[in-house]
PDB file of N, CA and C in Angstrom:
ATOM      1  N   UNK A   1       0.838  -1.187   0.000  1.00  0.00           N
ATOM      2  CA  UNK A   1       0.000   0.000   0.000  1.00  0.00           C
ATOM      3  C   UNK A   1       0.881   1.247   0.000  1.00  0.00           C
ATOM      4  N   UNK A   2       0.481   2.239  -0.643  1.00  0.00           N
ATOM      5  CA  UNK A   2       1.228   3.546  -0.997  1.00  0.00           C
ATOM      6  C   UNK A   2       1.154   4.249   0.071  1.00  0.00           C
ATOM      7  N   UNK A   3       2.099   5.472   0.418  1.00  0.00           N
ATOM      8  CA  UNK A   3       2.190   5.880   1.850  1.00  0.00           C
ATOM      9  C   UNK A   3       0.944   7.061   0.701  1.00  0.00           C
ATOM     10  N   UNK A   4       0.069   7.727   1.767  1.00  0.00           N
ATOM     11  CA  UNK A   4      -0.844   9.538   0.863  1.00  0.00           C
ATOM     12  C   UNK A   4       0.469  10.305   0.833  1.00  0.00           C
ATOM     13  N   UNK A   5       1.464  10.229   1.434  1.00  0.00           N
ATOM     14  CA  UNK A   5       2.199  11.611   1.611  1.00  0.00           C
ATOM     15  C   UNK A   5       3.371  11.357  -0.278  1.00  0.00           C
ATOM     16  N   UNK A   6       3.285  10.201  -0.402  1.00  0.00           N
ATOM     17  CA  UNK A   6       4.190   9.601  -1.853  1.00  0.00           C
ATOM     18  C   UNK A   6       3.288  10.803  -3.038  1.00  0.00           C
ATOM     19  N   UNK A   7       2.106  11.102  -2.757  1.00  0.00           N
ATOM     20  CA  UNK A   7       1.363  11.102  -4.027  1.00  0.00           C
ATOM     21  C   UNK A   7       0.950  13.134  -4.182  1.00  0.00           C
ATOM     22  N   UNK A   8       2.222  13.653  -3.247  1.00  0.00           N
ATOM     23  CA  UNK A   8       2.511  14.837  -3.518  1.00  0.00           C
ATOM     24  C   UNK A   8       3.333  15.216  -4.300  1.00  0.00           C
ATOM     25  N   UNK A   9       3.761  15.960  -5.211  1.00  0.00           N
ATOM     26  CA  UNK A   9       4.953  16.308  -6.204  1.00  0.00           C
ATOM     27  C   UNK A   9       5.878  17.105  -5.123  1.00  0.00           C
ATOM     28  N   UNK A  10       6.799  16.467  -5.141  1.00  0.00           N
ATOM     29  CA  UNK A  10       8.208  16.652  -3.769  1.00  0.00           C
ATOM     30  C   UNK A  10       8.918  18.012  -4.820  1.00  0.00           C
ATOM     31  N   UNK A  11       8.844  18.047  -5.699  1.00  0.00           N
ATOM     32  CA  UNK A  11       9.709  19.027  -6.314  1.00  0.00           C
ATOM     33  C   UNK A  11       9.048  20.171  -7.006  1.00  0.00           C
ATOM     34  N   UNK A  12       7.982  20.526  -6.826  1.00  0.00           N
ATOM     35  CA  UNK A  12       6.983  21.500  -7.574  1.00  0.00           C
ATOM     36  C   UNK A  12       7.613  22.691  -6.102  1.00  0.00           C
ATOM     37  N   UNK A  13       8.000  24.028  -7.495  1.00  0.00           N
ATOM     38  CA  UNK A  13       8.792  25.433  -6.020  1.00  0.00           C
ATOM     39  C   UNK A  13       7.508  25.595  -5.766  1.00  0.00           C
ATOM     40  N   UNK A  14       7.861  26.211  -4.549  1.00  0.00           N
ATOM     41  CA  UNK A  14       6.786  27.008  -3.414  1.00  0.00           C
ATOM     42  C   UNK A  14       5.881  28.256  -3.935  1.00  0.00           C
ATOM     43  N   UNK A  15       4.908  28.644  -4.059  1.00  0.00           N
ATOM     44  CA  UNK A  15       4.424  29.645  -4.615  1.00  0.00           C
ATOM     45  C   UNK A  15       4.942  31.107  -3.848  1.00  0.00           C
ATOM     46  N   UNK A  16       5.595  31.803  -4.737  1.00  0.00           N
ATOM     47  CA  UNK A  16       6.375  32.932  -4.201  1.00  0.00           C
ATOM     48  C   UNK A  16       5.125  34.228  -3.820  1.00  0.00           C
ATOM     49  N   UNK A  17       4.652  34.265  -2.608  1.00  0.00           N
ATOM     50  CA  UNK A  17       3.518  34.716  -1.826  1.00  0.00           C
ATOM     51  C   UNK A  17       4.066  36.305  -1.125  1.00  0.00           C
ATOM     52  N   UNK A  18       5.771  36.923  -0.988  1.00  0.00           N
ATOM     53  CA  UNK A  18       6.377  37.702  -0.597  1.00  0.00           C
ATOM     54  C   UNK A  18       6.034  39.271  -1.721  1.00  0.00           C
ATOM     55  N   UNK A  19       6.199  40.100  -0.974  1.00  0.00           N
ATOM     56  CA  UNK A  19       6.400  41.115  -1.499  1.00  0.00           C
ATOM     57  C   UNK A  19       7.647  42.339  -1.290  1.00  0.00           C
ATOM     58  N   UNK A  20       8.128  42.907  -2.025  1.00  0.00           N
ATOM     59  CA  UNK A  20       9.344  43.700  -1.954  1.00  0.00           C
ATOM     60  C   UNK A  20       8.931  44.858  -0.911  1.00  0.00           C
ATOM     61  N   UNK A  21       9.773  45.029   0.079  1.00  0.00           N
ATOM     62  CA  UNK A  21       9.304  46.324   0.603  1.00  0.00           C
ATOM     63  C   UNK A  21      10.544  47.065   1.283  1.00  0.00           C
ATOM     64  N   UNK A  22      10.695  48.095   1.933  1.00  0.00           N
ATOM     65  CA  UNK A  22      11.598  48.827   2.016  1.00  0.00           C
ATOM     66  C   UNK A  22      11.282  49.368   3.333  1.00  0.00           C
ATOM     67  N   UNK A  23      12.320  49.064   4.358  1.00  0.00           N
ATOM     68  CA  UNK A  23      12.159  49.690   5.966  1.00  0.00           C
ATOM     69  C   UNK A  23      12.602  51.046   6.008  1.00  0.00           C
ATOM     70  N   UNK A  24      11.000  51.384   7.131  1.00  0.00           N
ATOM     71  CA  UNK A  24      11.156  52.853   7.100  1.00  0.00           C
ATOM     72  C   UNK A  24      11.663  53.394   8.478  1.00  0.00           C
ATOM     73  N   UNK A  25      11.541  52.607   9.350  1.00  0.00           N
ATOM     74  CA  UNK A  25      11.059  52.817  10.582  1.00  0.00           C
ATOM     75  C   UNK A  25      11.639  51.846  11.496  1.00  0.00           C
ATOM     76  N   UNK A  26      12.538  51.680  12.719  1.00  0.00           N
ATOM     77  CA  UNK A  26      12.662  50.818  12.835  1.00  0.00           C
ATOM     78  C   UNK A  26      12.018  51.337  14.598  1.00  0.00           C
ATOM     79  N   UNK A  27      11.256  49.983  15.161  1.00  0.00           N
ATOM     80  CA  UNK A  27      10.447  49.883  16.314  1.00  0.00           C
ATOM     81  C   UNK A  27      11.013  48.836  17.439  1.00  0.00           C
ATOM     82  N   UNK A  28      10.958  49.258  18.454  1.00  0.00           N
ATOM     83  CA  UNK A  28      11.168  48.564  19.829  1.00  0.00           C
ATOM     84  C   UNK A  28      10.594  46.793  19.579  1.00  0.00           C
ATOM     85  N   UNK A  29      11.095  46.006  20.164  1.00  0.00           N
ATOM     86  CA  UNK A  29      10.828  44.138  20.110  1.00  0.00           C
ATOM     87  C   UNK A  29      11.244  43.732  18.409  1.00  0.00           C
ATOM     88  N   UNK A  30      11.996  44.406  17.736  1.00  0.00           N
ATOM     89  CA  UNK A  30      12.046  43.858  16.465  1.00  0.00           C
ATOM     90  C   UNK A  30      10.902  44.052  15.499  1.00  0.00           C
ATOM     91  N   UNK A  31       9.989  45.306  15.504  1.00  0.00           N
ATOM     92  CA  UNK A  31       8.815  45.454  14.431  1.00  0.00           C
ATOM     93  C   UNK A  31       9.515  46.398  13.622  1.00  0.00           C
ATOM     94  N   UNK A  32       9.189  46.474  12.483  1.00  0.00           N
ATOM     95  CA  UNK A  32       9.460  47.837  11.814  1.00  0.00           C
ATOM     96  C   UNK A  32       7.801  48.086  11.063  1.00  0.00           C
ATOM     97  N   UNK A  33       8.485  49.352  10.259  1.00  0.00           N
ATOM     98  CA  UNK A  33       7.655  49.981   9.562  1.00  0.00           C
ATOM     99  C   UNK A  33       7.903  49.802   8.129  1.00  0.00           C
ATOM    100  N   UNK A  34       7.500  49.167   7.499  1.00  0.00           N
ATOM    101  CA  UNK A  34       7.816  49.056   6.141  1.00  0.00           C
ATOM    102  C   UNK A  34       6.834  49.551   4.888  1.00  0.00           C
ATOM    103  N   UNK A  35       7.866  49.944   3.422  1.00  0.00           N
ATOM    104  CA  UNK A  35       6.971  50.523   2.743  1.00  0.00           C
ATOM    105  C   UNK A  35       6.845  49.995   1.377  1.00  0.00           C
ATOM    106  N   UNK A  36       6.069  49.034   1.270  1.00  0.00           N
ATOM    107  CA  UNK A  36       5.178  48.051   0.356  1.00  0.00           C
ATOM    108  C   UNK A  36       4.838  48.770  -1.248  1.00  0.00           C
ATOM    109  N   UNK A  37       5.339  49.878  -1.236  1.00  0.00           N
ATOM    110  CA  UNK A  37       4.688  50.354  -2.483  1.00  0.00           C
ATOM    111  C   UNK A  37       3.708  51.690  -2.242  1.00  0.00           C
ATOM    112  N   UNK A  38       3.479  52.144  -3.670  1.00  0.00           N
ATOM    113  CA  UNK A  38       2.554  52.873  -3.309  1.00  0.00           C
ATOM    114  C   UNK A  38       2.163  53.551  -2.422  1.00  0.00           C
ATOM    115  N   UNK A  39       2.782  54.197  -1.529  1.00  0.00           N
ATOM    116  CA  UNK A  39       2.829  54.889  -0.246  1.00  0.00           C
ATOM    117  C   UNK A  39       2.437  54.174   0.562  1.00  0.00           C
ATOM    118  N   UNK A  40       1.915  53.099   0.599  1.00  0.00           N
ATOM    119  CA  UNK A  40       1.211  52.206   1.709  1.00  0.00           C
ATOM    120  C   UNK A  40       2.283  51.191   2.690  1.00  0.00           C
ATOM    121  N   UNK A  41       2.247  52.201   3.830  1.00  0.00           N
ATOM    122  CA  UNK A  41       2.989  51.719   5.178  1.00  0.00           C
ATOM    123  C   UNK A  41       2.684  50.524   6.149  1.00  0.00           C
ATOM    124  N   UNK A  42       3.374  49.409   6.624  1.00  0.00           N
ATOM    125  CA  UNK A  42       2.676  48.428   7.002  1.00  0.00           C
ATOM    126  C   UNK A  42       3.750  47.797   7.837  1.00  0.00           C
ATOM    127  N   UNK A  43       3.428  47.501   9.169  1.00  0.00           N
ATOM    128  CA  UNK A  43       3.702  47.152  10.548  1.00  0.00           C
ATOM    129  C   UNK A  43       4.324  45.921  10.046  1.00  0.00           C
ATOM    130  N   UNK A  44       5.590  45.354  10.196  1.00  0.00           N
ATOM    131  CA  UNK A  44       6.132  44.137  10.145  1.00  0.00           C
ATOM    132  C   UNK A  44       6.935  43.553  11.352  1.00  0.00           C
ATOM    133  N   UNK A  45       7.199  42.240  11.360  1.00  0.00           N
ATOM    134  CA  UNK A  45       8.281  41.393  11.965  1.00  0.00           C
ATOM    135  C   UNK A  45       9.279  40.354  11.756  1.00  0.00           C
ATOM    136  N   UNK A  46      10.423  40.253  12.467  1.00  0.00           N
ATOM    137  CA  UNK A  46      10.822  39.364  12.036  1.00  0.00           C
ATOM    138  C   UNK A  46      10.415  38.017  12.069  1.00  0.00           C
ATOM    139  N   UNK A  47      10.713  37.147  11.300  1.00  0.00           N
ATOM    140  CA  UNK A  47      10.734  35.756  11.602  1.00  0.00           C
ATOM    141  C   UNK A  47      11.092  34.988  12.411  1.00  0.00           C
ATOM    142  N   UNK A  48      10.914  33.931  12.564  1.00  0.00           N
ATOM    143  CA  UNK A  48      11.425  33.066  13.826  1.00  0.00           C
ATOM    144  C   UNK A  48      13.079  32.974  13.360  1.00  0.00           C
ATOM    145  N   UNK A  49      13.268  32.364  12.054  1.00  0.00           N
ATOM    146  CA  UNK A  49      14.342  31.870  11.370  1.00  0.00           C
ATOM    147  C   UNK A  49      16.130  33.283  11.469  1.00  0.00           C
ATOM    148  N   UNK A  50      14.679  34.528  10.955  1.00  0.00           N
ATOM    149  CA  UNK A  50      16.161  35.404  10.724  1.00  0.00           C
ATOM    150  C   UNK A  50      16.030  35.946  12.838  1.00  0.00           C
ATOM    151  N   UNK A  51      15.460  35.925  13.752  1.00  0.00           N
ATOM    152  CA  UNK A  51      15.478  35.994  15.118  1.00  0.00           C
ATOM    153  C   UNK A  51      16.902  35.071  15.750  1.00  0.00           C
ATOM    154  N   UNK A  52      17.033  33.447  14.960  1.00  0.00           N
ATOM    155  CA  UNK A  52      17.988  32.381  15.482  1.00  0.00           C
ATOM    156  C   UNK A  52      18.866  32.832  14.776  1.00  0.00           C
ATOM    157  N   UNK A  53      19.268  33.073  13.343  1.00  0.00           N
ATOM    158  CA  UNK A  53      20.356  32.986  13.236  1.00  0.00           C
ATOM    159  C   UNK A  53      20.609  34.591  13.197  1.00  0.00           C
ATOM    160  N   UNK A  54      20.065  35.194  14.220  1.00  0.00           N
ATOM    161  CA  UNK A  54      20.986  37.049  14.305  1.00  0.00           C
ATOM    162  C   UNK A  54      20.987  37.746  12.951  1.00  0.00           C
ATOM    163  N   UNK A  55      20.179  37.937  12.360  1.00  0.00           N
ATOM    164  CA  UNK A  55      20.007  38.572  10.783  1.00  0.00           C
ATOM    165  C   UNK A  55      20.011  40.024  11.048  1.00  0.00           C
ATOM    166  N   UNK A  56      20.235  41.418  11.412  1.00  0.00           N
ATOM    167  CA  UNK A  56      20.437  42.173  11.496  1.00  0.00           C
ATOM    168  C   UNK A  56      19.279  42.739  10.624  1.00  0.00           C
ATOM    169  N   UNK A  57      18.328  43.503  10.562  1.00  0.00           N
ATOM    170  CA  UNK A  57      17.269  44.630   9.447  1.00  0.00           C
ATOM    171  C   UNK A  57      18.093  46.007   9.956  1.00  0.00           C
ATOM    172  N   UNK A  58      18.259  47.249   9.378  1.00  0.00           N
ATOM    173  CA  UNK A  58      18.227  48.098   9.302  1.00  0.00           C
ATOM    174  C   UNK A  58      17.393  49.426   8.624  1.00  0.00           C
ATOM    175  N   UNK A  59      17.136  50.418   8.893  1.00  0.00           N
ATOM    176  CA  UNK A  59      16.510  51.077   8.111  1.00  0.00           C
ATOM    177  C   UNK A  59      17.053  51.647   6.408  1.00  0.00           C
ATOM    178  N   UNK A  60      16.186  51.406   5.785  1.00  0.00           N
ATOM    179  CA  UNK A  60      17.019  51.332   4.108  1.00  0.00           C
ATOM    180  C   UNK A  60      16.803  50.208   3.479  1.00  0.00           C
ATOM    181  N   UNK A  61      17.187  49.563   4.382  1.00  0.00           N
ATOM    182  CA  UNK A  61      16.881  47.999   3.808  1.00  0.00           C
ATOM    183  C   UNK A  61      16.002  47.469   3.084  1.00  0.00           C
ATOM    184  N   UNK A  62      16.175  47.036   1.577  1.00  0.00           N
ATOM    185  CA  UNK A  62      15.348  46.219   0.934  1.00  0.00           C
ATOM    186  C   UNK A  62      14.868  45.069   1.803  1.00  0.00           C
ATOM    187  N   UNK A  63      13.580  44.437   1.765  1.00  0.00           N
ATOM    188  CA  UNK A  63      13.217  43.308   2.336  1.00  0.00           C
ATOM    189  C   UNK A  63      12.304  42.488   1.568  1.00  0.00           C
ATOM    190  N   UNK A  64      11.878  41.358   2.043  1.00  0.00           N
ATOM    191  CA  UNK A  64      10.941  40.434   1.606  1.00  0.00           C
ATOM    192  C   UNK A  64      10.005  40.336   2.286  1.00  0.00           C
ATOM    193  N   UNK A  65       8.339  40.601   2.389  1.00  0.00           N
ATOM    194  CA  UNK A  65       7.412  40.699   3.416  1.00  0.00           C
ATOM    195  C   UNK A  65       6.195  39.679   2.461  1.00  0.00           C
ATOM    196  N   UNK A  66       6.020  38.583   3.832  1.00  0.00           N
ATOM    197  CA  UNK A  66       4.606  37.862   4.094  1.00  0.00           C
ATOM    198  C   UNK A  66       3.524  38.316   4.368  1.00  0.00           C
ATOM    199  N   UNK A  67       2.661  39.168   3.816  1.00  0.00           N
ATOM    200  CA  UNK A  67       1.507  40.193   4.395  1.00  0.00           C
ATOM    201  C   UNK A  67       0.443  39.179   5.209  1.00  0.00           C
ATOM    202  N   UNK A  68      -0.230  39.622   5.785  1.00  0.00           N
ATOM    203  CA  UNK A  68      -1.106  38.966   6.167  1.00  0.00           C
ATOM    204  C   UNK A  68      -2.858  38.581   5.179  1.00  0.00           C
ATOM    205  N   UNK A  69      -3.509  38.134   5.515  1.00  0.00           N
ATOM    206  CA  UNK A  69      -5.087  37.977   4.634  1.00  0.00           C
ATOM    207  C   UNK A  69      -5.423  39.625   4.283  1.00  0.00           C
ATOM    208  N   UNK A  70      -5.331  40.271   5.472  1.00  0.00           N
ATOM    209  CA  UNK A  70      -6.100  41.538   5.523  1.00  0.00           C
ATOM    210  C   UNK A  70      -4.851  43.076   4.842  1.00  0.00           C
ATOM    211  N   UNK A  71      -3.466  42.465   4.494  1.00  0.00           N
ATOM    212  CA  UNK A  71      -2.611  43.356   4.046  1.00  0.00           C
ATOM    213  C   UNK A  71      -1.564  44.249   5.031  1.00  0.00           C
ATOM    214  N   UNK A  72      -2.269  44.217   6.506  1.00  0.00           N
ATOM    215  CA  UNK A  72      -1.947  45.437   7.289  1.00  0.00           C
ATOM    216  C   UNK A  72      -0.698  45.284   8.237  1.00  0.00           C
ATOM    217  N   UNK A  73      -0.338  43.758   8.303  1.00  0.00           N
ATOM    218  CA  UNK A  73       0.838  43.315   8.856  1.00  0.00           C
ATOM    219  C   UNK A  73       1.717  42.136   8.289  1.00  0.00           C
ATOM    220  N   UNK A  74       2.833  41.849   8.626  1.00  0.00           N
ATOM    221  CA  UNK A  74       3.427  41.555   8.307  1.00  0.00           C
ATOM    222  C   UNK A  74       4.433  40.440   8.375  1.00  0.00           C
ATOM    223  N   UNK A  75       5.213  40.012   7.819  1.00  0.00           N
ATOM    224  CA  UNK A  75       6.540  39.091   8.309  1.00  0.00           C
ATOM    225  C   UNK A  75       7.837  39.055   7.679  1.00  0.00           C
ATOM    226  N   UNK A  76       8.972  39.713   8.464  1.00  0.00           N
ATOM    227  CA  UNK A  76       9.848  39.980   7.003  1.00  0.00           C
ATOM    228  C   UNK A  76      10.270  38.514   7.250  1.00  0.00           C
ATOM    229  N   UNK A  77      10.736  37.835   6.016  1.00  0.00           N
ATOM    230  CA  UNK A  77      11.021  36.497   5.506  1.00  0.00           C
ATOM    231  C   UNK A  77      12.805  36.656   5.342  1.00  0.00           C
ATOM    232  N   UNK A  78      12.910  37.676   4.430  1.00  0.00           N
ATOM    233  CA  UNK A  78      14.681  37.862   3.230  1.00  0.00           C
ATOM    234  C   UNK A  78      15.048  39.541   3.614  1.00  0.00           C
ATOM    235  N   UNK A  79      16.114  39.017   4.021  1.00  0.00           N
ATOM    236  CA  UNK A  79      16.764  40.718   3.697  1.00  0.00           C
ATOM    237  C   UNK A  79      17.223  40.509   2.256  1.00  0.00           C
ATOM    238  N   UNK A  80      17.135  41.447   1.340  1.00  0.00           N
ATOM    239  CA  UNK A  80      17.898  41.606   0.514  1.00  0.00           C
ATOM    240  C   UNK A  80      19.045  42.108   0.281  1.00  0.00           C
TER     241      UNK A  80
END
């Protein structure tokens, strides 16, 4: 009998769900302020991933942001 988990495509990439944004602001516990485009400003954080291995954000910084359903927050993923 076939394992269900065999009958996923193991090699199909991840749907790239990030958006480019640019820190404006940088906030107390690791949030910033980032700017998504279009003048539209939006509350972000870091990740668990760039938190462990000490990833440094600065203001200037190109980034990679996970928005949420509703647009208004955030997750930075990539420094660029």
């Amino acid at each position: 009998m076939r394992n269900p988990r065999d009958s996923r495509a193991e090699n199909t990439p991840k749907q790239d769900t990030g958006v480019l944004a640019t820190i404006v602001e940088a906030l107390p516990n690791a949030m910033f302020r980032a700017d998504i485009g279009e003048g539209k400003i939006v509350l972000v954080y870091l990740s668990g991933r760039m938190h462990l291995h000490k990833i440094r954000v600065l203001v200037g910084d190109k980034v990679k942001v996970e928005l949420d359903q509703y647009g208004e927050r955030g997750r930075i993923v990539k420094r660029l």
